[in-house]
PDB file of N, CA and C in Angstrom:
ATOM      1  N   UNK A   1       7.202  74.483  75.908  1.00  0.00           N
ATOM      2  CA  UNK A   1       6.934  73.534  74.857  1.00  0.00           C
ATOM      3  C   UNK A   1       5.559  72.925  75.128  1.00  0.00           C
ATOM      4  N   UNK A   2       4.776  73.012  74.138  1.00  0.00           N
ATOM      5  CA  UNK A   2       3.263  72.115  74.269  1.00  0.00           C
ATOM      6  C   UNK A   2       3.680  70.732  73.820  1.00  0.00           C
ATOM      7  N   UNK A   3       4.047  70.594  72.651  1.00  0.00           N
ATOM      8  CA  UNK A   3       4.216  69.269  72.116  1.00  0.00           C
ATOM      9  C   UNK A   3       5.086  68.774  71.530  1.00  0.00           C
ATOM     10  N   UNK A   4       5.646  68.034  71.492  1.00  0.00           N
ATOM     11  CA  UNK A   4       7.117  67.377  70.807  1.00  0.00           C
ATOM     12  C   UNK A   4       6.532  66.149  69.740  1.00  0.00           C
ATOM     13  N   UNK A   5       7.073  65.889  68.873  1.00  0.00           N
ATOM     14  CA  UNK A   5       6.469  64.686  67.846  1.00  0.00           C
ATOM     15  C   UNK A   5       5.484  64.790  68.115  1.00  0.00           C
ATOM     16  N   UNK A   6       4.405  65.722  67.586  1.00  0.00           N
ATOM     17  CA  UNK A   6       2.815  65.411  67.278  1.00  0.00           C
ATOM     18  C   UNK A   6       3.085  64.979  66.100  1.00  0.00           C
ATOM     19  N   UNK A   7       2.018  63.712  65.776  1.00  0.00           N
ATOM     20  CA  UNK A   7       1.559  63.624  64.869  1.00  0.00           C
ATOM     21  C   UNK A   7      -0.333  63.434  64.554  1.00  0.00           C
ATOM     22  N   UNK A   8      -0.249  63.966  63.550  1.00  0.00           N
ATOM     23  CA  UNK A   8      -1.716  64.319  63.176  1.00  0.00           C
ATOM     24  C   UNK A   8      -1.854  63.435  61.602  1.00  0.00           C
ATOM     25  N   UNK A   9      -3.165  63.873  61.303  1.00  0.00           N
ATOM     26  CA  UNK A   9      -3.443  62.932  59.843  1.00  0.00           C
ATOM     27  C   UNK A   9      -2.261  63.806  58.755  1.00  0.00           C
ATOM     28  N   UNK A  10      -2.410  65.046  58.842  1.00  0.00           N
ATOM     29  CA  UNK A  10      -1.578  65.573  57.865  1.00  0.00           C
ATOM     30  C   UNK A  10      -0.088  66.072  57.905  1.00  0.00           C
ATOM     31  N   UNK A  11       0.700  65.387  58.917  1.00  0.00           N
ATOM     32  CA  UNK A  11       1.854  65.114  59.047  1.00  0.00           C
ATOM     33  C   UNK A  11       2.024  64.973  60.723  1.00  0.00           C
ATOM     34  N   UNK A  12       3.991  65.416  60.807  1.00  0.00           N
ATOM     35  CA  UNK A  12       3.848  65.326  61.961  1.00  0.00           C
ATOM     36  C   UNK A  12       4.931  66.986  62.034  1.00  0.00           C
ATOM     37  N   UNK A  13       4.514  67.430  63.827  1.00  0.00           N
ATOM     38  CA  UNK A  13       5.632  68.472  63.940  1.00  0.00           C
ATOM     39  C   UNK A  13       6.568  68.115  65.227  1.00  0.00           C
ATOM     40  N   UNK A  14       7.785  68.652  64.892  1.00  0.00           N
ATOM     41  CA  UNK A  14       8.724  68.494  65.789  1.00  0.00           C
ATOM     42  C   UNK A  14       8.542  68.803  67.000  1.00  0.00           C
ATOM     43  N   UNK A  15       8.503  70.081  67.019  1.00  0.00           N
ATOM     44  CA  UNK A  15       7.946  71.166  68.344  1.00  0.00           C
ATOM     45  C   UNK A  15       6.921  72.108  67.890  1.00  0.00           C
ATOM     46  N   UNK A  16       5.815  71.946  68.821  1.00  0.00           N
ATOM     47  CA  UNK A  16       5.340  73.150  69.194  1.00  0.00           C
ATOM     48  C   UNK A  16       5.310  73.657  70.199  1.00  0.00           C
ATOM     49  N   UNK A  17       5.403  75.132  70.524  1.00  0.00           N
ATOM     50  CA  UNK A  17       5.842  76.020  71.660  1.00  0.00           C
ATOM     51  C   UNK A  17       5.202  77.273  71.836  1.00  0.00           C
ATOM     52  N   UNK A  18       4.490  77.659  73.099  1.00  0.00           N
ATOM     53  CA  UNK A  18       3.299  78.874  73.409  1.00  0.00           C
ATOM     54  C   UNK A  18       4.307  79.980  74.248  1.00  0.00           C
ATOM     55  N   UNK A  19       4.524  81.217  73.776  1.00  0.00           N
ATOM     56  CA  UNK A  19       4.909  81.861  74.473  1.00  0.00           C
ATOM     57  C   UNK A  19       4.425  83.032  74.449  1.00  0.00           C
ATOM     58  N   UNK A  20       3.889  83.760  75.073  1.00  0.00           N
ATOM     59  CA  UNK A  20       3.381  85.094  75.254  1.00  0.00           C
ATOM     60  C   UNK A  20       2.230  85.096  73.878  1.00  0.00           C
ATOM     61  N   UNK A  21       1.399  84.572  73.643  1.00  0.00           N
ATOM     62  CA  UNK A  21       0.150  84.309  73.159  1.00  0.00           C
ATOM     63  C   UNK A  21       0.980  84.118  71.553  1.00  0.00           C
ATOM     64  N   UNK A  22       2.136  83.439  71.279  1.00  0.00           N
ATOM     65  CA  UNK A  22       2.175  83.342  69.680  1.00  0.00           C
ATOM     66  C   UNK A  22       2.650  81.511  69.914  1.00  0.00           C
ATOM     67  N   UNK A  23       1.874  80.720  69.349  1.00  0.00           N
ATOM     68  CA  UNK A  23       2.126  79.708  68.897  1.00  0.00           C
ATOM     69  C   UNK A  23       3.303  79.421  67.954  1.00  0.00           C
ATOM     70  N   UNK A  24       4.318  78.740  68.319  1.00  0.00           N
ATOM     71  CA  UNK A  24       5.058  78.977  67.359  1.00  0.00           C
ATOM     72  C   UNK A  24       5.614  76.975  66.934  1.00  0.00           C
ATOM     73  N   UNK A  25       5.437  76.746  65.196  1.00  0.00           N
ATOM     74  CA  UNK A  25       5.948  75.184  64.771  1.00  0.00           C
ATOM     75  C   UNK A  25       7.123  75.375  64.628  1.00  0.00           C
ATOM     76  N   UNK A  26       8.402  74.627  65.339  1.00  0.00           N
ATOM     77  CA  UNK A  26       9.596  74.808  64.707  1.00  0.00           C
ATOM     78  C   UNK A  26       9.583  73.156  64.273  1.00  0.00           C
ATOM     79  N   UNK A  27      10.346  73.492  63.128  1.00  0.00           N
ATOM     80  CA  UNK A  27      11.042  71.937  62.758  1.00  0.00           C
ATOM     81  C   UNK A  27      12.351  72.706  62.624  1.00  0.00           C
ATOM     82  N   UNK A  28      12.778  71.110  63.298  1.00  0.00           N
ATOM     83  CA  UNK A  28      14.288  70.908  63.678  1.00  0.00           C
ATOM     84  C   UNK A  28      15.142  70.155  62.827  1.00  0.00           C
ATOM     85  N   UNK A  29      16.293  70.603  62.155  1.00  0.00           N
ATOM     86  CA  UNK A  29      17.035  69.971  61.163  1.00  0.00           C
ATOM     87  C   UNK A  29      18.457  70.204  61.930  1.00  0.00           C
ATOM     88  N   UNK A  30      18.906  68.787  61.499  1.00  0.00           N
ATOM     89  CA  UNK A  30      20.672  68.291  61.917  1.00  0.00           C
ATOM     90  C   UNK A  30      21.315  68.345  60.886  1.00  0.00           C
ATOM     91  N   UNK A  31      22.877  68.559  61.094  1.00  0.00           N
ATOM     92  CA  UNK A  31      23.388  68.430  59.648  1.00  0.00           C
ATOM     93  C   UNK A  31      24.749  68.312  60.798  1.00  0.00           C
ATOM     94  N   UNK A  32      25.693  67.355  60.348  1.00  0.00           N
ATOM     95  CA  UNK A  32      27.057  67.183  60.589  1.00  0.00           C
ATOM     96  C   UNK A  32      27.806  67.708  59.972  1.00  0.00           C
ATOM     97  N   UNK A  33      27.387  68.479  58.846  1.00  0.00           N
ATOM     98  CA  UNK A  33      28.512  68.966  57.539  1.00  0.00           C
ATOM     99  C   UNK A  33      27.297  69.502  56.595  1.00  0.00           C
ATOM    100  N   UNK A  34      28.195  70.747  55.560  1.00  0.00           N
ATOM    101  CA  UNK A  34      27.295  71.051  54.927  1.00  0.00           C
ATOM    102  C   UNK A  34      27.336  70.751  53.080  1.00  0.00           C
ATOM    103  N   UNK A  35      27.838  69.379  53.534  1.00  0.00           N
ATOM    104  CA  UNK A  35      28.155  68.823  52.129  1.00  0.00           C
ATOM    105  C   UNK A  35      26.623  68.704  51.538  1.00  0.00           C
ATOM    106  N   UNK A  36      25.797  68.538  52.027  1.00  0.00           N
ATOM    107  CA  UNK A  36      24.269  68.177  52.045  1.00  0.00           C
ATOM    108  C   UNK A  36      23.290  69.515  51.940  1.00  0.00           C
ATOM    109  N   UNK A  37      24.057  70.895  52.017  1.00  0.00           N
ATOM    110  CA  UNK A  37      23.486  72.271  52.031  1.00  0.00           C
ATOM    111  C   UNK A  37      23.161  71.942  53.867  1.00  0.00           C
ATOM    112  N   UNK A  38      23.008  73.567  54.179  1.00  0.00           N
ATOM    113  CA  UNK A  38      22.417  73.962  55.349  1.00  0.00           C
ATOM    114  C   UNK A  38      21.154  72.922  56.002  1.00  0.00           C
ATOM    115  N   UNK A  39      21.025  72.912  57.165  1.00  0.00           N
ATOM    116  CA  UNK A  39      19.750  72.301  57.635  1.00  0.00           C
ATOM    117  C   UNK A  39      18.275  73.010  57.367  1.00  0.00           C
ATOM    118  N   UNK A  40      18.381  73.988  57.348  1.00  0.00           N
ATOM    119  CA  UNK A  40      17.778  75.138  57.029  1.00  0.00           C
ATOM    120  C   UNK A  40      16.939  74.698  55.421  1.00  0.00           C
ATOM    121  N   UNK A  41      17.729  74.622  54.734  1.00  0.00           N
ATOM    122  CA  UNK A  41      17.935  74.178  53.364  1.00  0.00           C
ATOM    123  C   UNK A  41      17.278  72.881  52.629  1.00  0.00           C
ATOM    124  N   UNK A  42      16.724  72.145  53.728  1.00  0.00           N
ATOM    125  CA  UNK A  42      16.017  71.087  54.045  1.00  0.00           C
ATOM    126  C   UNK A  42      14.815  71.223  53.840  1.00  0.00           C
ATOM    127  N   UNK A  43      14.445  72.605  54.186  1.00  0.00           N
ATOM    128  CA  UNK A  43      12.756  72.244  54.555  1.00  0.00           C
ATOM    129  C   UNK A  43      12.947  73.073  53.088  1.00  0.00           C
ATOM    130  N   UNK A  44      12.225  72.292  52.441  1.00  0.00           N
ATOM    131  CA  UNK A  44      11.913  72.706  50.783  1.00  0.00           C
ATOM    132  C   UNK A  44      10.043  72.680  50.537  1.00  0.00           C
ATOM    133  N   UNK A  45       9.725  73.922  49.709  1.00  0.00           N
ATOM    134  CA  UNK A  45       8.438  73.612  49.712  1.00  0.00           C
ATOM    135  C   UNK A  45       7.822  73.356  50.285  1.00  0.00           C
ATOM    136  N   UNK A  46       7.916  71.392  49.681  1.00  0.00           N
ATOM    137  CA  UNK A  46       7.133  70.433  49.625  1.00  0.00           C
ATOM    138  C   UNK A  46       6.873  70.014  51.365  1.00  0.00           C
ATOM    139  N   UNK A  47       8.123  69.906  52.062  1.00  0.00           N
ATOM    140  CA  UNK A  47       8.481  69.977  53.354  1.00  0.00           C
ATOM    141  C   UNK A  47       7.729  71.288  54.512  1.00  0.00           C
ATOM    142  N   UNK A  48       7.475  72.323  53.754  1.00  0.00           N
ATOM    143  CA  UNK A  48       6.668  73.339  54.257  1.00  0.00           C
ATOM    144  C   UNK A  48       5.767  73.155  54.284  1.00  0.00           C
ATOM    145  N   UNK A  49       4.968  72.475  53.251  1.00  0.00           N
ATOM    146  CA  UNK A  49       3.367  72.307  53.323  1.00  0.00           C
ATOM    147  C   UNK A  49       2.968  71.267  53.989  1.00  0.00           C
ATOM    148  N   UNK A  50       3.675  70.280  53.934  1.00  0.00           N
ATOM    149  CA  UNK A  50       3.333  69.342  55.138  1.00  0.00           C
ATOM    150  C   UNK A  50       3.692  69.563  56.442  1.00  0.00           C
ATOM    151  N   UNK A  51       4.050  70.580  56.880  1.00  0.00           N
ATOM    152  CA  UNK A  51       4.296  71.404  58.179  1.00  0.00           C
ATOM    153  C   UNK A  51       3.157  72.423  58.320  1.00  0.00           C
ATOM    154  N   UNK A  52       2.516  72.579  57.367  1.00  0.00           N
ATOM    155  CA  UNK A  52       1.344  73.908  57.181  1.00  0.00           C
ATOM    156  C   UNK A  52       0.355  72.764  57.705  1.00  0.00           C
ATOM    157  N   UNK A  53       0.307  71.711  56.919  1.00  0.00           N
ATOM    158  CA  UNK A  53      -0.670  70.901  57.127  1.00  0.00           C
ATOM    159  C   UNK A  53      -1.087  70.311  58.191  1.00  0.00           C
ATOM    160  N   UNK A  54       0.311  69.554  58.958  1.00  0.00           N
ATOM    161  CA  UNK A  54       0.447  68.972  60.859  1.00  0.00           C
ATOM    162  C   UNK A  54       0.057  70.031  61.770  1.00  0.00           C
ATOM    163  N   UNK A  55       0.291  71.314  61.524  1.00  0.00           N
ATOM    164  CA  UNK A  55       0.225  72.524  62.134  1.00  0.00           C
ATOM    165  C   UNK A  55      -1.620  73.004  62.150  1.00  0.00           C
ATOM    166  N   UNK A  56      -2.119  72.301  60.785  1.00  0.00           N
ATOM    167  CA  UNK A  56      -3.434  72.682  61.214  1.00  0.00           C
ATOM    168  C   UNK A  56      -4.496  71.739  61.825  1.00  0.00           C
ATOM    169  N   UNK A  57      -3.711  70.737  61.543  1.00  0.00           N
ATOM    170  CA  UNK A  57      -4.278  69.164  62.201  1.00  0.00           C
ATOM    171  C   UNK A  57      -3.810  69.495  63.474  1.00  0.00           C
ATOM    172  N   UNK A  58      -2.807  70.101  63.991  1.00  0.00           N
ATOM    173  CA  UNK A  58      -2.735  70.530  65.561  1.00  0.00           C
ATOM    174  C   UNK A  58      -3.193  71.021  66.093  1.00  0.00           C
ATOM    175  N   UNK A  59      -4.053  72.647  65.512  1.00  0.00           N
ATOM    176  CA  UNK A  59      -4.475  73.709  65.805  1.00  0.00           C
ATOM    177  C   UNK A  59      -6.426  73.104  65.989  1.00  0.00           C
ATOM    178  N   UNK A  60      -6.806  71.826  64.737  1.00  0.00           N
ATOM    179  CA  UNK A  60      -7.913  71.151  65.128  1.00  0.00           C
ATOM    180  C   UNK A  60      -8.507  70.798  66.514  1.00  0.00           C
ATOM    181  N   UNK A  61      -7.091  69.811  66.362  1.00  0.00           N
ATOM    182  CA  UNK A  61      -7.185  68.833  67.857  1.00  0.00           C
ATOM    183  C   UNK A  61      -7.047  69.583  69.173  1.00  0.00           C
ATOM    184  N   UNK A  62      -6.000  70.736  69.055  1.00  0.00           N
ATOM    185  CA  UNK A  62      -5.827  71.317  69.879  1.00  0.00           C
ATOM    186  C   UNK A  62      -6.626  72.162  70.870  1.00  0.00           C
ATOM    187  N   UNK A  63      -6.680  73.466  69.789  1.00  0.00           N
ATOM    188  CA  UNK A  63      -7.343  74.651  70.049  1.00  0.00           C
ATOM    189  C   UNK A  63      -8.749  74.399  69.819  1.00  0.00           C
ATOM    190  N   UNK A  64      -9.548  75.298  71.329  1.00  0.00           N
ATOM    191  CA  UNK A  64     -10.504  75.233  71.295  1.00  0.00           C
ATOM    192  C   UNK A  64     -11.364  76.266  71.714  1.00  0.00           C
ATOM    193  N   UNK A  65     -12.116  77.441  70.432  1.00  0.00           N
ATOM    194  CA  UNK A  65     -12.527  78.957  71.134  1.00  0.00           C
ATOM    195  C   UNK A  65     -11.034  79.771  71.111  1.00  0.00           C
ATOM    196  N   UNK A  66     -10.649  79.337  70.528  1.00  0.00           N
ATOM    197  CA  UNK A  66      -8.602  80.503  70.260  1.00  0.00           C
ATOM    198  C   UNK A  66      -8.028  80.400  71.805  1.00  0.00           C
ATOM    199  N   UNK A  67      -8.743  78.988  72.252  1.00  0.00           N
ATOM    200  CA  UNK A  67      -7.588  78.985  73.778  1.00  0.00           C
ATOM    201  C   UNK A  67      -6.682  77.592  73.654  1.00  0.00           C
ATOM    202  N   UNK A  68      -6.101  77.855  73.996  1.00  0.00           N
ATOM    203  CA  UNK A  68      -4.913  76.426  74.258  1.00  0.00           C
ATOM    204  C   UNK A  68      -4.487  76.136  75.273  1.00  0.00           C
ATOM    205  N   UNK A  69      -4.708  74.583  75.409  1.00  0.00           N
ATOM    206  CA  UNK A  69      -4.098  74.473  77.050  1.00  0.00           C
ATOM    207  C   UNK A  69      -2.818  74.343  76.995  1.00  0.00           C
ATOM    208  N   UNK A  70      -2.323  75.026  78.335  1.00  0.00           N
ATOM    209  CA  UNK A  70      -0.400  74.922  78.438  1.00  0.00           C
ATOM    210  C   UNK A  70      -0.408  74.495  79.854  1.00  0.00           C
ATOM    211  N   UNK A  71       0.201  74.118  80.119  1.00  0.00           N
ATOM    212  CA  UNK A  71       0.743  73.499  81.343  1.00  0.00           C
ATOM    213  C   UNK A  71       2.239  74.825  82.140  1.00  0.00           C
ATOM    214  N   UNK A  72       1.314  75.339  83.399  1.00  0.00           N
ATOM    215  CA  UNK A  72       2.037  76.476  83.946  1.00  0.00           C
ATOM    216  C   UNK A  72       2.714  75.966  84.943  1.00  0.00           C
ATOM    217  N   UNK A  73       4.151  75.891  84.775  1.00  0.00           N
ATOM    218  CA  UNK A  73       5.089  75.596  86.023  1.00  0.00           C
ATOM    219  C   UNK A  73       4.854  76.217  87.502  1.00  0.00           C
ATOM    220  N   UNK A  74       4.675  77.356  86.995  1.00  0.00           N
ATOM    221  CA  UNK A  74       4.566  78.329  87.926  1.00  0.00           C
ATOM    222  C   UNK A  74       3.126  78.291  89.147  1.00  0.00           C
ATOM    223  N   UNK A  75       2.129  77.538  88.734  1.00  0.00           N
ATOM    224  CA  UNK A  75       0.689  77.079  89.059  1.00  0.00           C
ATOM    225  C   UNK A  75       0.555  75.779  89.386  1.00  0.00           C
ATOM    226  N   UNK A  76       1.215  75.254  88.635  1.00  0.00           N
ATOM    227  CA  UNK A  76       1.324  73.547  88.471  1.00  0.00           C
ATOM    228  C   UNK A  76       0.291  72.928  87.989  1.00  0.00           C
ATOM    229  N   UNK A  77      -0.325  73.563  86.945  1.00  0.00           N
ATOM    230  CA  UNK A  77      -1.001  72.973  86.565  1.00  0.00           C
ATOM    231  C   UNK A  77      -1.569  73.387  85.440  1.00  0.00           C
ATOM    232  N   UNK A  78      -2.613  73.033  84.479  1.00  0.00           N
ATOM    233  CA  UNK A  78      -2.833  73.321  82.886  1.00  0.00           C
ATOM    234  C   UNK A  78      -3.777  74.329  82.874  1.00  0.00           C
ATOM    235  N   UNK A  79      -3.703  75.444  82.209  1.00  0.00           N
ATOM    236  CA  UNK A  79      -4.522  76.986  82.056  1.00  0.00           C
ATOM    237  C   UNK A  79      -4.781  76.789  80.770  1.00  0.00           C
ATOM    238  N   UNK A  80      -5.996  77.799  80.172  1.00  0.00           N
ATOM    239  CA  UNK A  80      -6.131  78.020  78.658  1.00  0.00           C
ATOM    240  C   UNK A  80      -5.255  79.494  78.107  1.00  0.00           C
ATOM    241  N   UNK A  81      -4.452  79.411  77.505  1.00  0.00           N
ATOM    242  CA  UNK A  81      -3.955  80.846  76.648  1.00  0.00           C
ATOM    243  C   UNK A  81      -4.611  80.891  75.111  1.00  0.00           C
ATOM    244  N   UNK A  82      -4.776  82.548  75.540  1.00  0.00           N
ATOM    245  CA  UNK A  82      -5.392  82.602  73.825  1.00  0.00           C
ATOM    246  C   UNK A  82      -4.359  82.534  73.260  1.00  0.00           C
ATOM    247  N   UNK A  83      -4.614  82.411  71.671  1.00  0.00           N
ATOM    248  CA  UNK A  83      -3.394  82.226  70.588  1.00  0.00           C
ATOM    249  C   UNK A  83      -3.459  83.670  69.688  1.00  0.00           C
ATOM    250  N   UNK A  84      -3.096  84.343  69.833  1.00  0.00           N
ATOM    251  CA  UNK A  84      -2.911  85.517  69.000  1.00  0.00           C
ATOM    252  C   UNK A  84      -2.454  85.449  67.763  1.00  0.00           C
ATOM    253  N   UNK A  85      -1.065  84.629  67.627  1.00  0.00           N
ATOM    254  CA  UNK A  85      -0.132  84.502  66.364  1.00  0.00           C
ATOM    255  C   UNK A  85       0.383  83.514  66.612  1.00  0.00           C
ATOM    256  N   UNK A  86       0.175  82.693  65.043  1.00  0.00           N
ATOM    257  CA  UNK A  86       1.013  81.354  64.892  1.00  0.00           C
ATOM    258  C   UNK A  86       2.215  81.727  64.117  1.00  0.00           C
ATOM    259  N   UNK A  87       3.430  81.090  63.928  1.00  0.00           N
ATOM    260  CA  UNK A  87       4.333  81.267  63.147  1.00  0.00           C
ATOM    261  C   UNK A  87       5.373  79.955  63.034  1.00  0.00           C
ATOM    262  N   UNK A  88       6.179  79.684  61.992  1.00  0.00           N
ATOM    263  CA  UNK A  88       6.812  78.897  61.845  1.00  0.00           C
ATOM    264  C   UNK A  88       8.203  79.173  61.763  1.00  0.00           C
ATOM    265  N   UNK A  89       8.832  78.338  62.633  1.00  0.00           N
ATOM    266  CA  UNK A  89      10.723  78.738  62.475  1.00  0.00           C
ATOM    267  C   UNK A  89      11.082  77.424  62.306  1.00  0.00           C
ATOM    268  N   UNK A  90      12.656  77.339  61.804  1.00  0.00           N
ATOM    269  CA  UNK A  90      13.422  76.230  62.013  1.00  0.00           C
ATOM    270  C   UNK A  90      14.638  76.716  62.878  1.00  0.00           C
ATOM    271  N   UNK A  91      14.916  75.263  63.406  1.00  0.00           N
ATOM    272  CA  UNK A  91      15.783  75.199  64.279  1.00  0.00           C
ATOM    273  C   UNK A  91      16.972  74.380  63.794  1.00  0.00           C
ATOM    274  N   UNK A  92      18.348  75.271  63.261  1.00  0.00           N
ATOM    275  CA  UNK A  92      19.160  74.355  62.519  1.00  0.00           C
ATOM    276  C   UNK A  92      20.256  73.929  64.021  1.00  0.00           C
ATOM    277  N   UNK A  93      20.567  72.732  63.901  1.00  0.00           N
ATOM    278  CA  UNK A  93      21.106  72.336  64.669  1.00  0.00           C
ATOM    279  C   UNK A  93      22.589  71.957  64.559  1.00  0.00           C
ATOM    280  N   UNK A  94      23.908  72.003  64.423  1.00  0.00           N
ATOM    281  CA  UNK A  94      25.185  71.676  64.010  1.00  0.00           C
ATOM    282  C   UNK A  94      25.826  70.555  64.494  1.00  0.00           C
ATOM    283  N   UNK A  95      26.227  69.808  64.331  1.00  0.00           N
ATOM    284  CA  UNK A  95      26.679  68.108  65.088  1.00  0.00           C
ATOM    285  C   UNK A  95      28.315  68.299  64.760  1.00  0.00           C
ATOM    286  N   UNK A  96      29.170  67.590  65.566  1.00  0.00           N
ATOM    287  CA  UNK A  96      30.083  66.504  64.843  1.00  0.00           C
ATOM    288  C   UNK A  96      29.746  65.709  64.454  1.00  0.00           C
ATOM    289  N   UNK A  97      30.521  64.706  63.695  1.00  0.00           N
ATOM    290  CA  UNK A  97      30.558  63.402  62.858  1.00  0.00           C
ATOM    291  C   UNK A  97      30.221  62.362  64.670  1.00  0.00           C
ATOM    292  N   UNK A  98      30.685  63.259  65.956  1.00  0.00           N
ATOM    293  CA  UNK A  98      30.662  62.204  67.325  1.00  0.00           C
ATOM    294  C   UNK A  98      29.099  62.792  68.159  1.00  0.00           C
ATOM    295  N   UNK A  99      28.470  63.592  66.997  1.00  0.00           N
ATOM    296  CA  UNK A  99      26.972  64.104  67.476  1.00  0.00           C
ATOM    297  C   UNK A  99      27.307  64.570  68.656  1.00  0.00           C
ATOM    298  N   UNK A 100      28.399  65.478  68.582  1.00  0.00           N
ATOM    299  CA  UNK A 100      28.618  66.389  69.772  1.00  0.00           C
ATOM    300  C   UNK A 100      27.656  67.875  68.961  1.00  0.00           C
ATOM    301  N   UNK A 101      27.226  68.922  70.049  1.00  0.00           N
ATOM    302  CA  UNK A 101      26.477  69.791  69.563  1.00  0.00           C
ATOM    303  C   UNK A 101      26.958  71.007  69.061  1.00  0.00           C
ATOM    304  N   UNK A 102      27.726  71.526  67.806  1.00  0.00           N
ATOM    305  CA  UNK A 102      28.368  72.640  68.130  1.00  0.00           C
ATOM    306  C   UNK A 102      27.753  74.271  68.367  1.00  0.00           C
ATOM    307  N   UNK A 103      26.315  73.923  67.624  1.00  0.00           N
ATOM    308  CA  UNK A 103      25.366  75.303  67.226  1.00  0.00           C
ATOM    309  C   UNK A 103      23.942  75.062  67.046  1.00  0.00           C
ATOM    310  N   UNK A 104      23.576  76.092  67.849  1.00  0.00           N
ATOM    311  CA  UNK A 104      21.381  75.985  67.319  1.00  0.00           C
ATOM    312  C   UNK A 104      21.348  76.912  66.730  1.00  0.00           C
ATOM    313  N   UNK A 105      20.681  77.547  65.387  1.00  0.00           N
ATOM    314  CA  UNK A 105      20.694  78.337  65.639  1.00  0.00           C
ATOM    315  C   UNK A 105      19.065  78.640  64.847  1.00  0.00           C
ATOM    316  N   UNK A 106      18.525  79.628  65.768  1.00  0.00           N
ATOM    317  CA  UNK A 106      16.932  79.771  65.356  1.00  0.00           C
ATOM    318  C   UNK A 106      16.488  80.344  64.003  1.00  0.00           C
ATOM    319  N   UNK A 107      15.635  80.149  63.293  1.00  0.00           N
ATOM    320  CA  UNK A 107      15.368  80.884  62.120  1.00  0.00           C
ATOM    321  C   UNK A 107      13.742  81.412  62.369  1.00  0.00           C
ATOM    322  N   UNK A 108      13.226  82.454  63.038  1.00  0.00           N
ATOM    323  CA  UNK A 108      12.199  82.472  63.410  1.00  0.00           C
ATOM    324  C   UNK A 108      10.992  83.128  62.052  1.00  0.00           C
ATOM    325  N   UNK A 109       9.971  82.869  62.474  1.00  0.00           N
ATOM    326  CA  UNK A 109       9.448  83.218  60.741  1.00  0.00           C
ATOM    327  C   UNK A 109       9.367  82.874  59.773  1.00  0.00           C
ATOM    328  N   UNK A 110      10.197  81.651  59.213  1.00  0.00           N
ATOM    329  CA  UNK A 110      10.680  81.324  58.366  1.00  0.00           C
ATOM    330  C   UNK A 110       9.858  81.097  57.192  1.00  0.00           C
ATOM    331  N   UNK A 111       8.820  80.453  57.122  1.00  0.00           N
ATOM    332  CA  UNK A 111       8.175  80.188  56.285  1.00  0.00           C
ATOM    333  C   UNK A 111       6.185  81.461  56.575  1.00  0.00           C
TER     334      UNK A 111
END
């Protein structure tokens, strides 16, 4: 994970996450029930483009020369990775009514 709640001028993103040179925005949606449609079902449009938008206000601030700094466990310390591919998924998440967790489940690509 690079960043959790960024926010930028043109929104904010949940997660962003570097793995093997693809940048990837997930936004994360809860749903206790699907009286409300899927979590999934959430990100409408309008909700996409302001995720297009935080995502490039990230990629501003961020990236610099197509490198990104990540922070390597393995080194202990922050390296530049190039970014090859960005992409966007959601992450629907399943609750009880006691916000116990029953399901994640990834939607990679999504938009």
């Amino acid at each position: 994970m690079v960043a959790r709640n960024y926010a930028t001028n043109g929104g904010e993103l949940d997660i962003a996450a570097f793995r093997r040179g693809v940048l990837a925005f997930v936004e994360v949606k809860t749903r206790s029930g699907e009286s409300f449609g899927t979590p999934a079902e959430a990100v409408d449009a309008a909700k996409r483009a302001r995720i297009k938008n935080a995502a490039a206000g990230f990629a501003y601030e961020q990236i610099q020369n197509g490198l990104l700094p990540v922070y390597s466990p393995l080194l202990k310390r922050q390296i530049n990775r190039r970014v090859k591919k960005r992409r966007f998924d959601v992450a629907e998440v399943f609750m009880t009514r006691d916000l116990e967790v029953l399901d994640i489940v990834m939607h990679e690509n999504e938009f």
